[in-house]
C-alpha atoms as a PDB file:
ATOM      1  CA  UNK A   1      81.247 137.258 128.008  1.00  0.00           C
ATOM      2  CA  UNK A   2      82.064 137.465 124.413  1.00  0.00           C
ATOM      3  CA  UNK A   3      84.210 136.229 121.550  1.00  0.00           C
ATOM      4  CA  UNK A   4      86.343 138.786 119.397  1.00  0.00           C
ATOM      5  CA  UNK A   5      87.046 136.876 116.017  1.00  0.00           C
ATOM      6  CA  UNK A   6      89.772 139.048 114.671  1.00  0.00           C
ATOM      7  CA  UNK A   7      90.115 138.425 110.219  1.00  0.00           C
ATOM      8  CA  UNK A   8      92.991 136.333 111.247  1.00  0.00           C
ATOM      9  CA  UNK A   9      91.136 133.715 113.028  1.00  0.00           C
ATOM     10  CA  UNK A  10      92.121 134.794 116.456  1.00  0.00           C
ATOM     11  CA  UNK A  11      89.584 134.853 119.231  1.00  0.00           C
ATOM     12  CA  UNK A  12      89.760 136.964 122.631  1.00  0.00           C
ATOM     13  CA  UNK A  13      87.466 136.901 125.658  1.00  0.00           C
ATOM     14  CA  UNK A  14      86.612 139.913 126.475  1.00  0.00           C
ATOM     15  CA  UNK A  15      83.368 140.800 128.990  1.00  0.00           C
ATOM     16  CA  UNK A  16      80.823 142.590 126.611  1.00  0.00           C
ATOM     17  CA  UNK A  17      78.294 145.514 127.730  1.00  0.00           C
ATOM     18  CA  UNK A  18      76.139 146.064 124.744  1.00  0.00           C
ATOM     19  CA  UNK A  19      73.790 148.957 125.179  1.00  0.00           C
ATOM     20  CA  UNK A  20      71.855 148.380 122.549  1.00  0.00           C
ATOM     21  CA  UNK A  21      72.114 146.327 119.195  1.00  0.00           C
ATOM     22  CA  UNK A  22      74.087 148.495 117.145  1.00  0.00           C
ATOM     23  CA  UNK A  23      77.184 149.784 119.707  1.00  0.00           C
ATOM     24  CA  UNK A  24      78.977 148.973 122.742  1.00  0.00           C
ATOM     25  CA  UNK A  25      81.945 148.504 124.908  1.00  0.00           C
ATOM     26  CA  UNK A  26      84.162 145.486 125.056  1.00  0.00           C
ATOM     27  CA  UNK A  27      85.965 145.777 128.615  1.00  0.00           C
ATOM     28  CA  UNK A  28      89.380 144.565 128.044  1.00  0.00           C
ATOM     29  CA  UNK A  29      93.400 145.115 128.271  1.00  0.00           C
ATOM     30  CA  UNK A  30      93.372 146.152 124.661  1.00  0.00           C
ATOM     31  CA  UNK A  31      97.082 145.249 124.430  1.00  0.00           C
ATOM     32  CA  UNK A  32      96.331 141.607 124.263  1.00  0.00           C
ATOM     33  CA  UNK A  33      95.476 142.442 120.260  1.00  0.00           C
ATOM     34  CA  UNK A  34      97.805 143.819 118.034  1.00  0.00           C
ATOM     35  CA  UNK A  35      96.437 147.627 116.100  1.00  0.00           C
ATOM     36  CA  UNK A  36      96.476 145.503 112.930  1.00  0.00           C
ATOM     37  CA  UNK A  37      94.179 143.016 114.506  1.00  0.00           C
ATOM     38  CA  UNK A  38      91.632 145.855 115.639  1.00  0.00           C
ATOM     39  CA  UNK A  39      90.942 147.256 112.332  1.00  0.00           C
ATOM     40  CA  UNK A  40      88.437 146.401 109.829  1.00  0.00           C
ATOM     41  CA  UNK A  41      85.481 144.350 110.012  1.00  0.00           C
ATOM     42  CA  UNK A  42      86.005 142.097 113.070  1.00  0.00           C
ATOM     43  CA  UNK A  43      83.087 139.336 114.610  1.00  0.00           C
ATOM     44  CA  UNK A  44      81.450 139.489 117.751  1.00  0.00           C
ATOM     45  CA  UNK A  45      79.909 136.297 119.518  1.00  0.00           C
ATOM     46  CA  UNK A  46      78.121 136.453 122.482  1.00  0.00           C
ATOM     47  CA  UNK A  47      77.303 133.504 124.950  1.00  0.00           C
ATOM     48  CA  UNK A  48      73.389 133.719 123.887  1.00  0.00           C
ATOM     49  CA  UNK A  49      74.181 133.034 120.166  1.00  0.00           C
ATOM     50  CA  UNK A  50      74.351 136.523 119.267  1.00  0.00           C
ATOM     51  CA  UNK A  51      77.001 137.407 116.471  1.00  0.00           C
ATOM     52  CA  UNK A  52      77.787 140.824 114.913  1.00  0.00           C
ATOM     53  CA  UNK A  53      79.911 142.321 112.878  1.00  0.00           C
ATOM     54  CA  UNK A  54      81.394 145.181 114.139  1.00  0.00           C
ATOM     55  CA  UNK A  55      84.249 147.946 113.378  1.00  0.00           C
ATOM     56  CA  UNK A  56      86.217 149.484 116.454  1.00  0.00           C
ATOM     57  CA  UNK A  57      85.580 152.934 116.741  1.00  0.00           C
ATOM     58  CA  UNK A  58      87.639 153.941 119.638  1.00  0.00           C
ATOM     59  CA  UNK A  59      90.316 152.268 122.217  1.00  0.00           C
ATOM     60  CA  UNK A  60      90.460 152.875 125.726  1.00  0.00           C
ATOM     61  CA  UNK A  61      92.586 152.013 128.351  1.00  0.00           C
ATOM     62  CA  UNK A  62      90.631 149.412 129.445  1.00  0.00           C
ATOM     63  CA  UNK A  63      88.044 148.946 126.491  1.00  0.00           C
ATOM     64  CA  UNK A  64      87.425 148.848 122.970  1.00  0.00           C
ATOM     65  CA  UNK A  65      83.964 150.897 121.961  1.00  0.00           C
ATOM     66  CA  UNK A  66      82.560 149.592 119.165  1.00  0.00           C
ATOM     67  CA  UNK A  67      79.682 149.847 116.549  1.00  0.00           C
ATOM     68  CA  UNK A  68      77.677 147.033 114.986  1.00  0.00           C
ATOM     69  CA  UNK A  69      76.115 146.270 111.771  1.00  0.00           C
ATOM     70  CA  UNK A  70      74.483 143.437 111.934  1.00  0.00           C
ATOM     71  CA  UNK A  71      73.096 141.314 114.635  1.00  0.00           C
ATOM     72  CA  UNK A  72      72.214 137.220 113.726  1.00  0.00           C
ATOM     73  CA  UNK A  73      70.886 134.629 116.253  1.00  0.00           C
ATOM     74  CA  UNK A  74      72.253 131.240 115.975  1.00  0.00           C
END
């Protein structure tokens, strides 16, 4: 599972596959977020202390793609 921390504050669980540091697939009913709240540099948080800040690059049906920047341990 992961947090998405939207600029607004707000936080969705979404299940995360991340195949590899930089990029991956959130697998989600994308509807739950507004557009607005899917744009820009959003923050990732994984339940093993991972965080990264990502950008959306594509939205799904049933997932949002995304690519990372940077990965920190906490």
């Amino acid at each position: 599972m992961a947090r998405l921390i939207t600029k607004t504050g707000q936080r969705a669980e979404m299940v995360c596959d991340m195949s590899t540091e930089r990029s991956g697939k959130l697998i989600c009913d994308p509807s739950i977020l507004i557009l607005a709240d899917l744009q820009g540099d959003l923050m990732l948080e994984t339940d093993d202390g991972g965080r990264c800040h990502i950008r959306i690059t594509s939205i799904g049906a049933d997932h949002l793609t995304f690519a990372g920047r940077v990965i920190e341990r906490v």
